[in-house]
PDB file of N, CA and C in Angstrom:
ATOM      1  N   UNK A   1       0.825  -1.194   0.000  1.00  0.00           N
ATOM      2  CA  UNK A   1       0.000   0.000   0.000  1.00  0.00           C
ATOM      3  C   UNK A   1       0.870   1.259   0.000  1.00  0.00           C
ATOM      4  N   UNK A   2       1.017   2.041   0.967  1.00  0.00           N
ATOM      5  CA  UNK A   2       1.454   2.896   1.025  1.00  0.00           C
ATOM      6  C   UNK A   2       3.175   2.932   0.716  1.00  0.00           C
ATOM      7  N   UNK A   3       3.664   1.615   1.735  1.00  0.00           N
ATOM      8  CA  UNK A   3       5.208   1.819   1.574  1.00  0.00           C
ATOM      9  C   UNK A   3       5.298   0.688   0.476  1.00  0.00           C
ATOM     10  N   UNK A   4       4.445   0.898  -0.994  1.00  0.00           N
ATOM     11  CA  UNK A   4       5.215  -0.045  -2.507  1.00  0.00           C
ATOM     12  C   UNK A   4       5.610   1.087  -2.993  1.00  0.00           C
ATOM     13  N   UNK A   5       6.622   1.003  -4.028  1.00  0.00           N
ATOM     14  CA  UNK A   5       6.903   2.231  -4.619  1.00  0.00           C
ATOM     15  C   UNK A   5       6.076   2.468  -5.799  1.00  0.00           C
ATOM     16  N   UNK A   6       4.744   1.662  -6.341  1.00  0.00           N
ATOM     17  CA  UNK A   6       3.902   2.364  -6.780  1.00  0.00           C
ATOM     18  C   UNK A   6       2.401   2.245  -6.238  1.00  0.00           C
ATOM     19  N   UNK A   7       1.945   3.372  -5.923  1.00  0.00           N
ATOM     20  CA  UNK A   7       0.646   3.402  -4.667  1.00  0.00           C
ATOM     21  C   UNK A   7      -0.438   2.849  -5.597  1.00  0.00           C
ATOM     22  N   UNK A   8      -1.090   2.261  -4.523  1.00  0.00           N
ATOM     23  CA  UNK A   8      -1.931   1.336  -4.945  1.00  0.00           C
ATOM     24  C   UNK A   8      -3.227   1.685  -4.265  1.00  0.00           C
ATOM     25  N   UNK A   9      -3.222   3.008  -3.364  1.00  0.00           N
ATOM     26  CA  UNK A   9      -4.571   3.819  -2.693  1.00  0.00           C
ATOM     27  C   UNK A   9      -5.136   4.044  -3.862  1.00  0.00           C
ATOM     28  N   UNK A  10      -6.275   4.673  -4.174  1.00  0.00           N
ATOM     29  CA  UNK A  10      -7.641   5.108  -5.183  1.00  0.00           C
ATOM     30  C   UNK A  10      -7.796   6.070  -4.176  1.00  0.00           C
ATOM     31  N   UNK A  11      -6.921   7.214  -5.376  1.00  0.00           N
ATOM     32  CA  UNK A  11      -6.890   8.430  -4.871  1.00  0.00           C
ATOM     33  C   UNK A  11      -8.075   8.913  -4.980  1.00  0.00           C
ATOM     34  N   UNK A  12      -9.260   8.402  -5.774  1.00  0.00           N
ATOM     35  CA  UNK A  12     -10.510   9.046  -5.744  1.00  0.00           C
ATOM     36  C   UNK A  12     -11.336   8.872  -4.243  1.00  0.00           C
ATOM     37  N   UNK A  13     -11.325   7.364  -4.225  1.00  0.00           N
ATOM     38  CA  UNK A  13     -11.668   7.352  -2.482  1.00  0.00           C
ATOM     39  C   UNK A  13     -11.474   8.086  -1.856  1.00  0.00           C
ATOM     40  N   UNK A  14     -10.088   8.300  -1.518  1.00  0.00           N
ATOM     41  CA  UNK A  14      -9.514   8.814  -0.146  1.00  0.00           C
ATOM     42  C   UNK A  14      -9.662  10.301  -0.973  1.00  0.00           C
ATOM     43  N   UNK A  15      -9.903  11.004  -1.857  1.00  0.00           N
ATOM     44  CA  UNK A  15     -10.573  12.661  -1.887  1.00  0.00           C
ATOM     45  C   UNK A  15     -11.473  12.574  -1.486  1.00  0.00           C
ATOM     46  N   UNK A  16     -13.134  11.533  -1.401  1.00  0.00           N
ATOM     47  CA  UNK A  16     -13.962  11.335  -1.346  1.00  0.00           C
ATOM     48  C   UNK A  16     -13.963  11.440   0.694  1.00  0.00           C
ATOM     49  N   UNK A  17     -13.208  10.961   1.077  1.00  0.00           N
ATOM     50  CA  UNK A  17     -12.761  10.479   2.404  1.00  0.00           C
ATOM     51  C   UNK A  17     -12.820  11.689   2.888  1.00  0.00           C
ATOM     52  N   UNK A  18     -11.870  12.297   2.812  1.00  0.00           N
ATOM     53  CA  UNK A  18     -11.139  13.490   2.623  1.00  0.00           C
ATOM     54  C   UNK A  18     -12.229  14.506   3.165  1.00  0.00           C
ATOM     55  N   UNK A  19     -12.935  14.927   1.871  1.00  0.00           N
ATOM     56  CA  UNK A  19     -14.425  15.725   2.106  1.00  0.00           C
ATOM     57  C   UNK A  19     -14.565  15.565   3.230  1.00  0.00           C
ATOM     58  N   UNK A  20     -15.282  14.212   3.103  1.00  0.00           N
ATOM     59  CA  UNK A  20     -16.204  13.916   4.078  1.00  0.00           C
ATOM     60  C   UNK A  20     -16.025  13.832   5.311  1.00  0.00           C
ATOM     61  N   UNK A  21     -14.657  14.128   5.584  1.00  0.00           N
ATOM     62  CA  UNK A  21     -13.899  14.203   7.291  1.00  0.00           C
ATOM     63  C   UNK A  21     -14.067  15.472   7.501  1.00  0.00           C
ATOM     64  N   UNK A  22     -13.761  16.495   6.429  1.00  0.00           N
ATOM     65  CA  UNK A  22     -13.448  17.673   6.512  1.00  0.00           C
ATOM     66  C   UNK A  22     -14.764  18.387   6.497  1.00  0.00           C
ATOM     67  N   UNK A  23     -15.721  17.991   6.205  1.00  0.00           N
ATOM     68  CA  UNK A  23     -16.985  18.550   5.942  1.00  0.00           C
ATOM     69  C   UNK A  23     -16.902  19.739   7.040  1.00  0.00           C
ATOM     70  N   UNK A  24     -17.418  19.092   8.398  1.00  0.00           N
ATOM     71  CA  UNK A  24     -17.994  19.514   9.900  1.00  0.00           C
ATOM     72  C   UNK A  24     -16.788  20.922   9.681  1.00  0.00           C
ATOM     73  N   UNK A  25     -16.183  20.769   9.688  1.00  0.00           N
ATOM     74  CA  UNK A  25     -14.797  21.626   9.284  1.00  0.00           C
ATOM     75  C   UNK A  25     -14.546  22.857   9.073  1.00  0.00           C
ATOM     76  N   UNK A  26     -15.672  22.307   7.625  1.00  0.00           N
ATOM     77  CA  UNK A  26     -15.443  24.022   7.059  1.00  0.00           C
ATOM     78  C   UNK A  26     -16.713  24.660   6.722  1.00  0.00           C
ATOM     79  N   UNK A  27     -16.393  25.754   6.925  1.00  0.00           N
ATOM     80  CA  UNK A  27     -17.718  26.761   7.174  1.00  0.00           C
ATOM     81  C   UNK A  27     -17.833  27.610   5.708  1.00  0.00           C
ATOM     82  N   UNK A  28     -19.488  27.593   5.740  1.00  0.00           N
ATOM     83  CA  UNK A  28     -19.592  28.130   3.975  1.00  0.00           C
ATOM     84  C   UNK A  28     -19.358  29.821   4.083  1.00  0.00           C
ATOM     85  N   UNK A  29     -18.854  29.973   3.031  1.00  0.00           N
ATOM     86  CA  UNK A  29     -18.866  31.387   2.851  1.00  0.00           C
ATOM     87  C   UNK A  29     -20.259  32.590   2.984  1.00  0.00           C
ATOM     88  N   UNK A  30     -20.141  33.614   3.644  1.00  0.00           N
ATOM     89  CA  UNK A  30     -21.404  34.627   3.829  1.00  0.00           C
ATOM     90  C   UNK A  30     -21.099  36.000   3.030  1.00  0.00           C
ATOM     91  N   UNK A  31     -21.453  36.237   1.990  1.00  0.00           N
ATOM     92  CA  UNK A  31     -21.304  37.332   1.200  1.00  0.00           C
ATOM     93  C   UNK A  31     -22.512  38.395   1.603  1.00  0.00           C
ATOM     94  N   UNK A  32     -22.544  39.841   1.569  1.00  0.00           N
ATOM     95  CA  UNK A  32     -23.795  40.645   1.346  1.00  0.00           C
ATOM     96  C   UNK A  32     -23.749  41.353  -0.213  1.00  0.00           C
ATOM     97  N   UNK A  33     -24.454  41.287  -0.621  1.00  0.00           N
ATOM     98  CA  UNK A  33     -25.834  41.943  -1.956  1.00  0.00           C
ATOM     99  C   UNK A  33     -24.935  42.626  -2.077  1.00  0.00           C
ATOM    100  N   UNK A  34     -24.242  43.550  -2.908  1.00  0.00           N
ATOM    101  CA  UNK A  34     -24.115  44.691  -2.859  1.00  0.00           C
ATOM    102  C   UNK A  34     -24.974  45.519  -3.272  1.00  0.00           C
ATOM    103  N   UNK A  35     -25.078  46.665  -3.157  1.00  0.00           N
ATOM    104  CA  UNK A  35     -26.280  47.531  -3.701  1.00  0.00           C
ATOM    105  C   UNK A  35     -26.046  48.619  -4.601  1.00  0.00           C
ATOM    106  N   UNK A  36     -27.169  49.309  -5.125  1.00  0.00           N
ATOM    107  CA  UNK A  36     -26.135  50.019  -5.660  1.00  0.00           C
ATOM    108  C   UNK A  36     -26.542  51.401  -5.560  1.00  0.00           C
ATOM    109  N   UNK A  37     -25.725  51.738  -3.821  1.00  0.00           N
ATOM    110  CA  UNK A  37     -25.600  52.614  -3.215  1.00  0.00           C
ATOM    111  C   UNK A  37     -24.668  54.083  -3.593  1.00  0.00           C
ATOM    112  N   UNK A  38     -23.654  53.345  -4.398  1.00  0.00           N
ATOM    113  CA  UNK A  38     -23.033  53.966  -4.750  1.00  0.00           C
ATOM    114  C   UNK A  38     -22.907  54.409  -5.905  1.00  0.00           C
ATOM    115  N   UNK A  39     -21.907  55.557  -6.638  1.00  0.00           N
ATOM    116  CA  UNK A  39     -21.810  55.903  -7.905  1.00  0.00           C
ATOM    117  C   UNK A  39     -21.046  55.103  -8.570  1.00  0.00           C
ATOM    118  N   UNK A  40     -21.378  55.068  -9.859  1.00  0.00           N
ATOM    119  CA  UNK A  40     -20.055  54.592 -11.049  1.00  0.00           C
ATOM    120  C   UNK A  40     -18.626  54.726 -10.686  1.00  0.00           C
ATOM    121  N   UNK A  41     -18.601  55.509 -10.674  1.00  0.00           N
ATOM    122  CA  UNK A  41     -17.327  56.611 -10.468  1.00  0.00           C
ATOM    123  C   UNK A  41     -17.460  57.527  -9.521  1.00  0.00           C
ATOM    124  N   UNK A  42     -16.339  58.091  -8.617  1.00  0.00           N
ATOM    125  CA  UNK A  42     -16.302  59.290  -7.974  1.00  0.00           C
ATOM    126  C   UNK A  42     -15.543  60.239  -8.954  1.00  0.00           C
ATOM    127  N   UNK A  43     -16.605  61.356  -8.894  1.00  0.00           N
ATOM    128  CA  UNK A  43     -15.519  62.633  -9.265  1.00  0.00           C
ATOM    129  C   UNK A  43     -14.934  63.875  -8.725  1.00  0.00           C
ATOM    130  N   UNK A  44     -14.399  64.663  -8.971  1.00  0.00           N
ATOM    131  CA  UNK A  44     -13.916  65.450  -8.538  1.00  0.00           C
ATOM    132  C   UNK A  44     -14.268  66.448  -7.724  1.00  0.00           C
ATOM    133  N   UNK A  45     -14.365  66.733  -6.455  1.00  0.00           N
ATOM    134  CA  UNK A  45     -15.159  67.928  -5.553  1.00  0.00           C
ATOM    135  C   UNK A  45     -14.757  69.104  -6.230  1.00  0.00           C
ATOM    136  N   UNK A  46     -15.476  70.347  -5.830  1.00  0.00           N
ATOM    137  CA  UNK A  46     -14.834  71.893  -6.516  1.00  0.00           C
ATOM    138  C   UNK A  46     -14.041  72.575  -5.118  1.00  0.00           C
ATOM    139  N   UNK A  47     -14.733  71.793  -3.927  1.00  0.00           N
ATOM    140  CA  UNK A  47     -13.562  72.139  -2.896  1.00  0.00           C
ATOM    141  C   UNK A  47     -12.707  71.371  -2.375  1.00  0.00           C
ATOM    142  N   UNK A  48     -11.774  71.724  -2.278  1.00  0.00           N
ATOM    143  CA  UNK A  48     -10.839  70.562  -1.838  1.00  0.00           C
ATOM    144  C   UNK A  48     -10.454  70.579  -0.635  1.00  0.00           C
ATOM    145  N   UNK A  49     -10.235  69.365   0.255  1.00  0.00           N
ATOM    146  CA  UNK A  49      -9.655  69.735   1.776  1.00  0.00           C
ATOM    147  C   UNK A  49      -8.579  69.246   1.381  1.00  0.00           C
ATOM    148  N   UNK A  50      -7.950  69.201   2.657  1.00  0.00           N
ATOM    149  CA  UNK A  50      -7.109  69.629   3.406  1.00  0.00           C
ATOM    150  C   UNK A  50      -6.340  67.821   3.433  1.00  0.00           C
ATOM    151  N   UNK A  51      -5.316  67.410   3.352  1.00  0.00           N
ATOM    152  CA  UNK A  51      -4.808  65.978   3.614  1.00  0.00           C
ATOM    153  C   UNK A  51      -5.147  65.737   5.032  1.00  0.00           C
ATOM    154  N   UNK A  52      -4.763  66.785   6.097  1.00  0.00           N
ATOM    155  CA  UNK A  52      -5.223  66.490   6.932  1.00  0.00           C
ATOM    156  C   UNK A  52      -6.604  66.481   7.787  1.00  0.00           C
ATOM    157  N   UNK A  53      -7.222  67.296   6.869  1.00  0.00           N
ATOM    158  CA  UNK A  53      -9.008  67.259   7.098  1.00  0.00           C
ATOM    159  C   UNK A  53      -9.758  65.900   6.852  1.00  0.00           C
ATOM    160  N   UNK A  54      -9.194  65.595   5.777  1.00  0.00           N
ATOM    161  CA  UNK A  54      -9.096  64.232   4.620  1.00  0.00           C
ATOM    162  C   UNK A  54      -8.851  62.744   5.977  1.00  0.00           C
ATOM    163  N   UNK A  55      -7.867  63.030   6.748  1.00  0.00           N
ATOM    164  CA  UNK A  55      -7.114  61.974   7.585  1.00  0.00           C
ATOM    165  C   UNK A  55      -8.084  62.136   8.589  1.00  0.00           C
ATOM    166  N   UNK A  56      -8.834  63.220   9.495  1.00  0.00           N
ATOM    167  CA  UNK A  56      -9.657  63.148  10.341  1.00  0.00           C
ATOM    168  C   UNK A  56     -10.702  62.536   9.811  1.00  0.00           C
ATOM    169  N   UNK A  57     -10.924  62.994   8.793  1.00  0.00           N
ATOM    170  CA  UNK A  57     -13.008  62.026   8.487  1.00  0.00           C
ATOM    171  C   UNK A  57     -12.361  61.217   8.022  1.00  0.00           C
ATOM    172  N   UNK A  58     -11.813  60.336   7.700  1.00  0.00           N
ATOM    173  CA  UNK A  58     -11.068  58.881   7.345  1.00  0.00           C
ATOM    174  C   UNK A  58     -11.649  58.367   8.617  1.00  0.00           C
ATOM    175  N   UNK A  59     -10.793  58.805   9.864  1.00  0.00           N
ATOM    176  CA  UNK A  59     -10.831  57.827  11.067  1.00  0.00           C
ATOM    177  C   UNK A  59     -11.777  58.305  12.081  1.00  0.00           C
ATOM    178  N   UNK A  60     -12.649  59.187  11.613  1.00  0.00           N
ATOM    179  CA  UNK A  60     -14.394  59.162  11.874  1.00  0.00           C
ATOM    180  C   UNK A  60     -14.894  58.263  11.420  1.00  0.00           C
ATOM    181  N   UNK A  61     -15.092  58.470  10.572  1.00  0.00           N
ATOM    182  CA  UNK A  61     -15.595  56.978   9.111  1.00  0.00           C
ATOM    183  C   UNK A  61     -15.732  55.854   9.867  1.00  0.00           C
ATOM    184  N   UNK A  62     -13.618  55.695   9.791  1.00  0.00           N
ATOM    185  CA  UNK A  62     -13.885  54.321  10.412  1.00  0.00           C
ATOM    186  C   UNK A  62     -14.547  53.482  11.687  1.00  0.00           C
ATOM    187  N   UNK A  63     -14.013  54.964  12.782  1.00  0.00           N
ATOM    188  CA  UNK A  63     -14.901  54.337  14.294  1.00  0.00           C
ATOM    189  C   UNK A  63     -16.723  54.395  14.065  1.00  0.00           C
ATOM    190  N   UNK A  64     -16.997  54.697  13.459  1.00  0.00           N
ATOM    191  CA  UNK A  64     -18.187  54.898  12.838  1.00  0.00           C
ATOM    192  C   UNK A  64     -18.587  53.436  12.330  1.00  0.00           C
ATOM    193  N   UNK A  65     -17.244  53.069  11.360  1.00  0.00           N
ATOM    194  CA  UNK A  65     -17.968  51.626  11.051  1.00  0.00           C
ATOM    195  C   UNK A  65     -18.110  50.513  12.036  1.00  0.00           C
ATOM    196  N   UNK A  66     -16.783  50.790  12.982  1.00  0.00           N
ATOM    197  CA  UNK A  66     -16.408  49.996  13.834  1.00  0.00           C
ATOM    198  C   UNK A  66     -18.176  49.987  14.869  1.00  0.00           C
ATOM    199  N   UNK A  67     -18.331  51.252  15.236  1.00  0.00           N
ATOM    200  CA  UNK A  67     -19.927  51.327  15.888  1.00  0.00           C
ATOM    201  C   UNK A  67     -20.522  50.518  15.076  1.00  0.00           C
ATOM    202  N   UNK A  68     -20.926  50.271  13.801  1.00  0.00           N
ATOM    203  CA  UNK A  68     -21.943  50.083  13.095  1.00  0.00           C
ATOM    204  C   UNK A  68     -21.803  48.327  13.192  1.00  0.00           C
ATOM    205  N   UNK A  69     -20.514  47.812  13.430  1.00  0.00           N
ATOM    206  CA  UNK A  69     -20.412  46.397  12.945  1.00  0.00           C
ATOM    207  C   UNK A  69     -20.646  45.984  14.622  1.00  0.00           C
ATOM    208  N   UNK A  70     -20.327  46.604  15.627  1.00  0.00           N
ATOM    209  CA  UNK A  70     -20.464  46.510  16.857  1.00  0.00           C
ATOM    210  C   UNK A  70     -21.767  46.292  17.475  1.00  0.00           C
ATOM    211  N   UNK A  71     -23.264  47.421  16.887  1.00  0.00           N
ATOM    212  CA  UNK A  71     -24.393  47.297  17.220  1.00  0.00           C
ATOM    213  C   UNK A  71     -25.323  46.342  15.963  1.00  0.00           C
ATOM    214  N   UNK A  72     -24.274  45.711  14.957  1.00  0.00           N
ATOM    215  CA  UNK A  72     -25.036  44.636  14.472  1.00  0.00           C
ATOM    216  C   UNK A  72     -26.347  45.046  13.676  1.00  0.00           C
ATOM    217  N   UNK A  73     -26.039  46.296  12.837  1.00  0.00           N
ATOM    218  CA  UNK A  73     -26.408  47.657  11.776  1.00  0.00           C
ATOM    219  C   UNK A  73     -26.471  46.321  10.497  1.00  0.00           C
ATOM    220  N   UNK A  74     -27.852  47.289   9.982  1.00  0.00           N
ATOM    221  CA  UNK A  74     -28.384  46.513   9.038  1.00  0.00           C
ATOM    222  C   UNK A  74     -27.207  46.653   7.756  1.00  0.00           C
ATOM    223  N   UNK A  75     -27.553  46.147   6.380  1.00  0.00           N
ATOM    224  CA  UNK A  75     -26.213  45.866   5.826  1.00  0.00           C
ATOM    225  C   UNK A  75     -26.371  47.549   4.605  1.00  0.00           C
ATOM    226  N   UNK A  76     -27.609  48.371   4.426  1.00  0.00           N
ATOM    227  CA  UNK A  76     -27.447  49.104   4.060  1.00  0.00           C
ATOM    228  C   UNK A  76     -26.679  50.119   4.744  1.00  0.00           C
ATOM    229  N   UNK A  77     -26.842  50.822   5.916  1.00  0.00           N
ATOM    230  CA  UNK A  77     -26.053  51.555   6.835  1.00  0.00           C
ATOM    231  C   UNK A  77     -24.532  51.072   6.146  1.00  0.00           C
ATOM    232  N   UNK A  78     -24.067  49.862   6.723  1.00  0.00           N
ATOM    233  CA  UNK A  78     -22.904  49.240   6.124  1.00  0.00           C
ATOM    234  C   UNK A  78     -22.247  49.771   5.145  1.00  0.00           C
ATOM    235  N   UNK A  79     -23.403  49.877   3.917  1.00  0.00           N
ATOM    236  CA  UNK A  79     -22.916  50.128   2.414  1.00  0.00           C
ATOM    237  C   UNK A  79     -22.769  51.665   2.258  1.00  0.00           C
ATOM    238  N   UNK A  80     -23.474  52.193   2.839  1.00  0.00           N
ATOM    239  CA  UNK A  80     -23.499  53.874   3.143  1.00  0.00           C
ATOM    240  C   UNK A  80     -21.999  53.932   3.644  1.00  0.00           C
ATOM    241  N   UNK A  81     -21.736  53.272   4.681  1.00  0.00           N
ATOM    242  CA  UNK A  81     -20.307  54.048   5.443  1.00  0.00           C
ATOM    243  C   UNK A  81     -19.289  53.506   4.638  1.00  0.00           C
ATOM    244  N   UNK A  82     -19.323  52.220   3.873  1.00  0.00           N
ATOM    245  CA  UNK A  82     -18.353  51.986   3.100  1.00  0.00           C
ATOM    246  C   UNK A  82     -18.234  52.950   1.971  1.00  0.00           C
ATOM    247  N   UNK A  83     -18.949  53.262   1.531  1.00  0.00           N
ATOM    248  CA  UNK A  83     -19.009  54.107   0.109  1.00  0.00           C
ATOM    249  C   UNK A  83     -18.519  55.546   0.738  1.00  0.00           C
ATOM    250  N   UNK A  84     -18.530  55.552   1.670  1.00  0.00           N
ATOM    251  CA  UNK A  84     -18.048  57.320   2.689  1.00  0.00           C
ATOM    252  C   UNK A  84     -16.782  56.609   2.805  1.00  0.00           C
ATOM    253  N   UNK A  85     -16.273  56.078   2.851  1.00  0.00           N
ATOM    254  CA  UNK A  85     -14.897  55.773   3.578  1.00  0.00           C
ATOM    255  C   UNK A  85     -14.225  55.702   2.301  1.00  0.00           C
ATOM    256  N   UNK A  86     -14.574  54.978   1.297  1.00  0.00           N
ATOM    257  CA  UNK A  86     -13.870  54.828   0.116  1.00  0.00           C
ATOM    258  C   UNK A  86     -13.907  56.394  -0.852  1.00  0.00           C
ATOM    259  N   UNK A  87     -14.949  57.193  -0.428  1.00  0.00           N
ATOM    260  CA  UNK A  87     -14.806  58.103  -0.993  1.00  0.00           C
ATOM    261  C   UNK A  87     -13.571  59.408  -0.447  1.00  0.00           C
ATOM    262  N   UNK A  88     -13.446  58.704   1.343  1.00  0.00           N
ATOM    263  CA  UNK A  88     -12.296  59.540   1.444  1.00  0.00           C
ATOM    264  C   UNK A  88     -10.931  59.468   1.203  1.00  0.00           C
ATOM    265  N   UNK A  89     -11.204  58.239   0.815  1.00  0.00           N
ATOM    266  CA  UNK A  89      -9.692  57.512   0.639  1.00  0.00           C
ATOM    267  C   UNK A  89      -9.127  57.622  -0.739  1.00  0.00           C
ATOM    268  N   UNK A  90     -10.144  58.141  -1.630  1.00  0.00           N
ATOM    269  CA  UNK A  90      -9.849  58.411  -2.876  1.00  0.00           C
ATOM    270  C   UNK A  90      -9.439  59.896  -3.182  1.00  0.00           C
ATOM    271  N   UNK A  91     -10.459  61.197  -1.941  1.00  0.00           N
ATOM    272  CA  UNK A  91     -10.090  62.194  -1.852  1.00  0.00           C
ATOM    273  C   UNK A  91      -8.595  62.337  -1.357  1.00  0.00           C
ATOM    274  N   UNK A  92      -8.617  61.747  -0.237  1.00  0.00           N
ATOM    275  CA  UNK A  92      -6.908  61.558   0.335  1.00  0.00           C
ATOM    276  C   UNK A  92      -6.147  61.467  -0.710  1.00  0.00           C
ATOM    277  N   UNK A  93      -6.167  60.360  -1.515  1.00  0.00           N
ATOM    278  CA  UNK A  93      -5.139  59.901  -2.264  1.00  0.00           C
ATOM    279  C   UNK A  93      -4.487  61.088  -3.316  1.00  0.00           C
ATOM    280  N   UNK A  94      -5.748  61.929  -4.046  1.00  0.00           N
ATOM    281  CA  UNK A  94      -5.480  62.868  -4.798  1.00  0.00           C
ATOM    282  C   UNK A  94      -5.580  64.150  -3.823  1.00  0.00           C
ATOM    283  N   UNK A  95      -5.289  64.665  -3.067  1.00  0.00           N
ATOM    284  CA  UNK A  95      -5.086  65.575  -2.155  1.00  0.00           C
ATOM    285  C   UNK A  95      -3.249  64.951  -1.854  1.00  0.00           C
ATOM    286  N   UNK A  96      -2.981  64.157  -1.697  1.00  0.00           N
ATOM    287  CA  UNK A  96      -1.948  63.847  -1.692  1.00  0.00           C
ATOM    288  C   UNK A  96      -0.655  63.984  -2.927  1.00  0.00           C
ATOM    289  N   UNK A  97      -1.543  63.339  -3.659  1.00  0.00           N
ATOM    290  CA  UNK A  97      -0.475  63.379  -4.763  1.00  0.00           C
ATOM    291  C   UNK A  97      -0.419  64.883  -5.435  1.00  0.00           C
ATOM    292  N   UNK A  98      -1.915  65.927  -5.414  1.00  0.00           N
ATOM    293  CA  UNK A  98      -1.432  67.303  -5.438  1.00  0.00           C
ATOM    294  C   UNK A  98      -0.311  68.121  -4.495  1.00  0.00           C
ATOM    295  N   UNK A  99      -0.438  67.356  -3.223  1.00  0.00           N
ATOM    296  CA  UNK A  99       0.501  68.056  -2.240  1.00  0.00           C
ATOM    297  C   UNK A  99       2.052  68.210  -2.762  1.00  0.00           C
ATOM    298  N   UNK A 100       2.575  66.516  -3.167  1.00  0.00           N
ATOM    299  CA  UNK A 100       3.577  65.842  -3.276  1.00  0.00           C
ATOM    300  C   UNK A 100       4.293  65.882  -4.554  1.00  0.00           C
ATOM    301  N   UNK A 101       3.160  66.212  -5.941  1.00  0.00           N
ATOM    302  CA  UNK A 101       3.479  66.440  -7.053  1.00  0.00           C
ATOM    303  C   UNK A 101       3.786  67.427  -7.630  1.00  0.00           C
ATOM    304  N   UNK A 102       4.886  67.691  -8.363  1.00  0.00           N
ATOM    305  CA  UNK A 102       5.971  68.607  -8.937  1.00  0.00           C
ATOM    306  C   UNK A 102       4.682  69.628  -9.352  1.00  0.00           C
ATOM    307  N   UNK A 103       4.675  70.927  -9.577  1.00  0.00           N
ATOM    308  CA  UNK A 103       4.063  72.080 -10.024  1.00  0.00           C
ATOM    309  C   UNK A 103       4.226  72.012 -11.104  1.00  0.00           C
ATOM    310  N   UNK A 104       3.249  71.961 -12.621  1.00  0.00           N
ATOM    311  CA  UNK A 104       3.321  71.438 -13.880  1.00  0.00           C
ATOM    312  C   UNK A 104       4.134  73.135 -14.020  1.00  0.00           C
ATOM    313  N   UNK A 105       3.747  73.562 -13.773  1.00  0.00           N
ATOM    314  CA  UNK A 105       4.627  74.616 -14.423  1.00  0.00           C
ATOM    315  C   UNK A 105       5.973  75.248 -13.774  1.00  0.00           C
ATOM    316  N   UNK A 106       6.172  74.510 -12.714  1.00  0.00           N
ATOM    317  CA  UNK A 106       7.841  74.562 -12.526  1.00  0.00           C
ATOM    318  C   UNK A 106       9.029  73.400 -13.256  1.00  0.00           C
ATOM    319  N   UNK A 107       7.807  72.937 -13.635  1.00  0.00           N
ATOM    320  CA  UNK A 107       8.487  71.703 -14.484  1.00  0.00           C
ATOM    321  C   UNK A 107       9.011  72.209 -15.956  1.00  0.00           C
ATOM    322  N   UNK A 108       7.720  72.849 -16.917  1.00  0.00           N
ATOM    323  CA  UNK A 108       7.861  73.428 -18.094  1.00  0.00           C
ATOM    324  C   UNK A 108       8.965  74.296 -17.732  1.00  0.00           C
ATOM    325  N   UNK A 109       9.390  75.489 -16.534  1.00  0.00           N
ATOM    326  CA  UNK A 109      10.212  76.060 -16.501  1.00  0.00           C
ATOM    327  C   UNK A 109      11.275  75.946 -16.820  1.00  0.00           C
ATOM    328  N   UNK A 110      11.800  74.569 -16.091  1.00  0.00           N
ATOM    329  CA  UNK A 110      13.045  73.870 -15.877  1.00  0.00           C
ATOM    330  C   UNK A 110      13.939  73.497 -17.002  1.00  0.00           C
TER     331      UNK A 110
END
């Protein structure tokens, strides 16, 4: 069986085996709906904050979600604060890279 040097198990069995030990085991996956709470796309605000205005409602947001997953908040609420959180994180990102990025026209200067 095991110790010939060519196996002689029925590897289909013992997958079959396998499963079926492992069943109790494993736990099925729980997805939510998504909805469609949100936009296509985010675009561009006409005001812009601040990176660090940007970094405070970030980690509002988040203790916010943290409340929301805590009092066991229905899954729209959920989708609301996710779509706020991702929207700041996208503001951040380009508030950032304006901060950090060369001045197009000190560049042409150069």
């Amino acid at each position: 069986m095991l110790s010939d040097r060519v196996s002689t198990v029925n590897v289909e069995g013992f997958s079959q085996l396998s499963n079926a030990l492992n069943f109790p085991f494993s736990r099925s996956i729980h997805t939510v709906r998504m909805t469609s709470l949100r936009p296509l796309r985010f675009r561009r605000r006409r005001v812009v904050q601040t990176v660090e205005a940007l970094t405070e409602l970030l980690g509002s947001l988040t203790l916010e979600r943290q409340a929301l997953r805590a009092s066991a908040a229905d899954s729209v609420a959920l989708e609301r604060n996710r779509v706020a959180i991702a929207r700041a994180q996208w503001d951040l990102s380009h508030a950032l890279i304006e901060r950090h990025l060369p001045n197009p026209a000190a560049q042409n200067a150069a």
